[in-house]
Protein backbone atom coordinates (compact mmCIF):
# COMPACT_ATOMS: atom_id res chain seq x y z
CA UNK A 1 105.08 121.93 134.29
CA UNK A 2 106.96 118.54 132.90
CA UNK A 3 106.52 118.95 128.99
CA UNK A 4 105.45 115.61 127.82
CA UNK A 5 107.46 113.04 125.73
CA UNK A 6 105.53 114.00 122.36
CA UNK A 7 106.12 117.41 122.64
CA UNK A 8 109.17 116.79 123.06
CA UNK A 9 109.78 115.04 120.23
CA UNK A 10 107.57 117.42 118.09
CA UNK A 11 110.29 119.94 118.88
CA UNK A 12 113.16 117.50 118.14
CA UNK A 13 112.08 116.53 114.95
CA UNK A 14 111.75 120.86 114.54
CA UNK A 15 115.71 120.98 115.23
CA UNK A 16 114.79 122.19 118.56
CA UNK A 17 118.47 121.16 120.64
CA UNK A 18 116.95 121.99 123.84
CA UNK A 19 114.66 119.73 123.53
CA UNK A 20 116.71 117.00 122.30
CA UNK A 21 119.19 117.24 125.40
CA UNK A 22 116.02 116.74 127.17
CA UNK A 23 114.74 113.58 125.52
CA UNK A 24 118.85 113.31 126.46
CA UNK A 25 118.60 113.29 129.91
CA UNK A 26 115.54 111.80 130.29
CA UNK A 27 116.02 108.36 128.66
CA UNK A 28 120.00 107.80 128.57
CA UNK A 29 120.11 106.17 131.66
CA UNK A 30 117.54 103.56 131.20
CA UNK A 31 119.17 103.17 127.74
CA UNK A 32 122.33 102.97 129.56
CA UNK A 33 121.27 100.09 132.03
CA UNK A 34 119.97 98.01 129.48
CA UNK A 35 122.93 98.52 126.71
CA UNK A 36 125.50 97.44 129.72
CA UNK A 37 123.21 94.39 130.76
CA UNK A 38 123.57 93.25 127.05
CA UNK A 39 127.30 93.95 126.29
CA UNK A 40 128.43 93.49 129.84
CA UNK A 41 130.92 96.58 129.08
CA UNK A 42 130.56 99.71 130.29
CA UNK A 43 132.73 101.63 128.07
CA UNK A 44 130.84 100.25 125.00
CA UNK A 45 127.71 100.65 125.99
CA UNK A 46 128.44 104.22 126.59
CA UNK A 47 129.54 105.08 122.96
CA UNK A 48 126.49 102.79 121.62
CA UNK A 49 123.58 104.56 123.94
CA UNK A 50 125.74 107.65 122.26
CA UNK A 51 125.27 106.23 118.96
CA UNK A 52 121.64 105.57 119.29
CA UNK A 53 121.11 109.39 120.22
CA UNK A 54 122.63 110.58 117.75
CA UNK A 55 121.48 108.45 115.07
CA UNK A 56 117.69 109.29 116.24
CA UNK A 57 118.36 112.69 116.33
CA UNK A 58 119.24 112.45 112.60
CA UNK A 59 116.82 110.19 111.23
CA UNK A 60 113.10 110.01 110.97
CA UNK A 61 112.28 106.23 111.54
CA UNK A 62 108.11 104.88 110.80
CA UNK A 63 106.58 101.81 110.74
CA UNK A 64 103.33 101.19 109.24
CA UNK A 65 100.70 97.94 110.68
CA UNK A 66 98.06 97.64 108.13
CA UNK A 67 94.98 95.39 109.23
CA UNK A 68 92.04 95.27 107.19
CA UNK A 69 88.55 92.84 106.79
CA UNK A 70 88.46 90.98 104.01
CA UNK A 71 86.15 92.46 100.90
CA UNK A 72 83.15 91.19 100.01
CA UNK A 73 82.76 88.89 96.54
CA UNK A 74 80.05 86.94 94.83
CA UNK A 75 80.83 82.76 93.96
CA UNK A 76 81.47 82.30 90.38
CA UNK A 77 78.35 79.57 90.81
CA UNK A 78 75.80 82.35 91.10
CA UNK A 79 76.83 83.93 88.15
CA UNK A 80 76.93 83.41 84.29
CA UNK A 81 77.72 84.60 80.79
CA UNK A 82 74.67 84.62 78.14
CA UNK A 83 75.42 83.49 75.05
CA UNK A 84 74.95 86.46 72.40
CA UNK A 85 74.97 89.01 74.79
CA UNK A 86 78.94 89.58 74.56
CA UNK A 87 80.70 89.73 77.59
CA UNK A 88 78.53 90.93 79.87
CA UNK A 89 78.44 88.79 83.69
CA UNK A 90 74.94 87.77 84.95
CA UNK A 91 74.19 86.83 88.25
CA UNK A 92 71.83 83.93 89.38
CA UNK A 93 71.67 84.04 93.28
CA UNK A 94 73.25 86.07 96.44
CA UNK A 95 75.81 88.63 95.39
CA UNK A 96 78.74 89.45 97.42
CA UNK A 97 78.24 86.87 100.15
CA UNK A 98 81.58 85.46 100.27
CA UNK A 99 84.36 87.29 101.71
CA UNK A 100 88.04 87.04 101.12
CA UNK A 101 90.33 86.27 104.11
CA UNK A 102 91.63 89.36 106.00
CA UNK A 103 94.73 91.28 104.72
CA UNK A 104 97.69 92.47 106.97
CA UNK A 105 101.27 94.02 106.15
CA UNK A 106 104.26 95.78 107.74
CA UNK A 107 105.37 99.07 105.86
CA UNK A 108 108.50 100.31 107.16
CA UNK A 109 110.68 103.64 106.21
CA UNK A 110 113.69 105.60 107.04
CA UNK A 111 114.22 108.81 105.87
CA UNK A 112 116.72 112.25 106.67
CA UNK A 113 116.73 115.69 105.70
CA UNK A 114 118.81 118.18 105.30
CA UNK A 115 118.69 121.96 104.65
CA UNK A 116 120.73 123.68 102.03
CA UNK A 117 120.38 127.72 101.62
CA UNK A 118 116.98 127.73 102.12
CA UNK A 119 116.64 124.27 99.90
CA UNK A 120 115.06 121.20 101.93
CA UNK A 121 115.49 117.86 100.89
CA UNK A 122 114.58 114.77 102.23
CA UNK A 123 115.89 111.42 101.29
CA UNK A 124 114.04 107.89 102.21
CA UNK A 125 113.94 104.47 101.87
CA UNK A 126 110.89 102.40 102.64
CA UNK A 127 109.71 98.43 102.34
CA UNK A 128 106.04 97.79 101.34
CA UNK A 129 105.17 94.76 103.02
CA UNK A 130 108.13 93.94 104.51
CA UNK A 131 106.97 90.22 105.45
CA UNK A 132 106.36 89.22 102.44
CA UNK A 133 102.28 88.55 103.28
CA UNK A 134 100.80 87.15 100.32
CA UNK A 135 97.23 89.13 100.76
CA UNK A 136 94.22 88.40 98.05
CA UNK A 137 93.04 91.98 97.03
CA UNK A 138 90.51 90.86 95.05
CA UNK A 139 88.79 88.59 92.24
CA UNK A 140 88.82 88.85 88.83
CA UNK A 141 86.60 87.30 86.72
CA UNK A 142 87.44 86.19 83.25
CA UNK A 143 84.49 86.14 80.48
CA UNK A 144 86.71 86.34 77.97
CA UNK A 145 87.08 82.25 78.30
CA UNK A 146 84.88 79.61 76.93
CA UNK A 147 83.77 79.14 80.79
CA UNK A 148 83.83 81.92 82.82
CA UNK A 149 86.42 81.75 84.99
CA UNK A 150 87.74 83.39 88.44
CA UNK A 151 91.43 84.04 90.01
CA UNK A 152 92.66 85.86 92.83
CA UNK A 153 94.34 89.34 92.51
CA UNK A 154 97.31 89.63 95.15
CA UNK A 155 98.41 92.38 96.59
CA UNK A 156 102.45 93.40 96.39
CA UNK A 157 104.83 91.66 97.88
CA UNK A 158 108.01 92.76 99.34
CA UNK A 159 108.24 96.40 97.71
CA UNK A 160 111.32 98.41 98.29
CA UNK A 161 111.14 102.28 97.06
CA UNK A 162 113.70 105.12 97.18
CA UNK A 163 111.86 109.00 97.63
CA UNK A 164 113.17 112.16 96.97
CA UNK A 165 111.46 115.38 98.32
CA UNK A 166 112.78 118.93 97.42
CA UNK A 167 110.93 121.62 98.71
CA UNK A 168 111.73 125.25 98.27
């Protein structure tokens, strides 16, 4: 029985060499073909489909697609401050009837790890939102004003972030 292309990569990211010349042998080819039909060198395309392998084999490599609905709010002309009762919001009509548009980002990371007398660490690099997506998280209303008042919350933009995981 064929193991499939998951566990196969279950056991390379496990260290698991068999495996890995398996994922090897599988796939070089096809990765072959298409590096050639780019570079139009054989010789190259060789060492880069090499490369690739090798640099796979070493790294661990996600991306993150975040989709979500946007959340619910109420119009700041359904609600109101009394005067006297501190700061306290009111509402007059329909609450949370408006919603905000929907929110969407691209998280991306790269990490490695590496084992030292019994000591793992793993190193990474990711990007929050690496598009730049200006998303509205949410409103915040402002009672503290002589009107009350409403402005959007957005969400991070571009985030980079550098991770360090020892385990023992």
């Amino acid at each position: 029985m064929k193991e499939s292309e998951q566990d196969l990569l279950k056991k390379v990211k496990n260290s698991d060499k068999d495996a890995f010349h398996q994922l090897f042998s599988n796939f070089f080819d096809t990765l072959f073909r298409f590096v050639v039909y780019k570079v139009k060198d054989s010789d190259l395309a060789e060492d880069i489909s090499q490369e690739t392998f090798l640099r796979v084999w070493n790294y661990d490599l996600t991306a993150n697609w975040v989709f979500s609905s946007g959340a619910n709010y109420t119009n700041i002309d359904n609600m109101y401050v009394e005067a006297g009762t501190g700061f306290t919001i009111n509402s007059t009509g329909e609450i949370n009837k408006e919603r905000l548009p929907h929110i969407h980002h691209l998280d991306v990371a790269i990490s490695r790890e590496w084992i030292f007398r019994s000591v793992i660490f793993n190193l990474g690099f990711s990007i929050y939102n690496i598009y730049n997506k200006s998303n509205i998280s949410h409103k915040r209303y402002n009672p503290y004003t002589p009107q009350l008042s409403v402005s959007n919350v957005f969400m991070l933009g571009i985030t980079p972030s550098i991770n360090l995981k020892v385990s023992f």
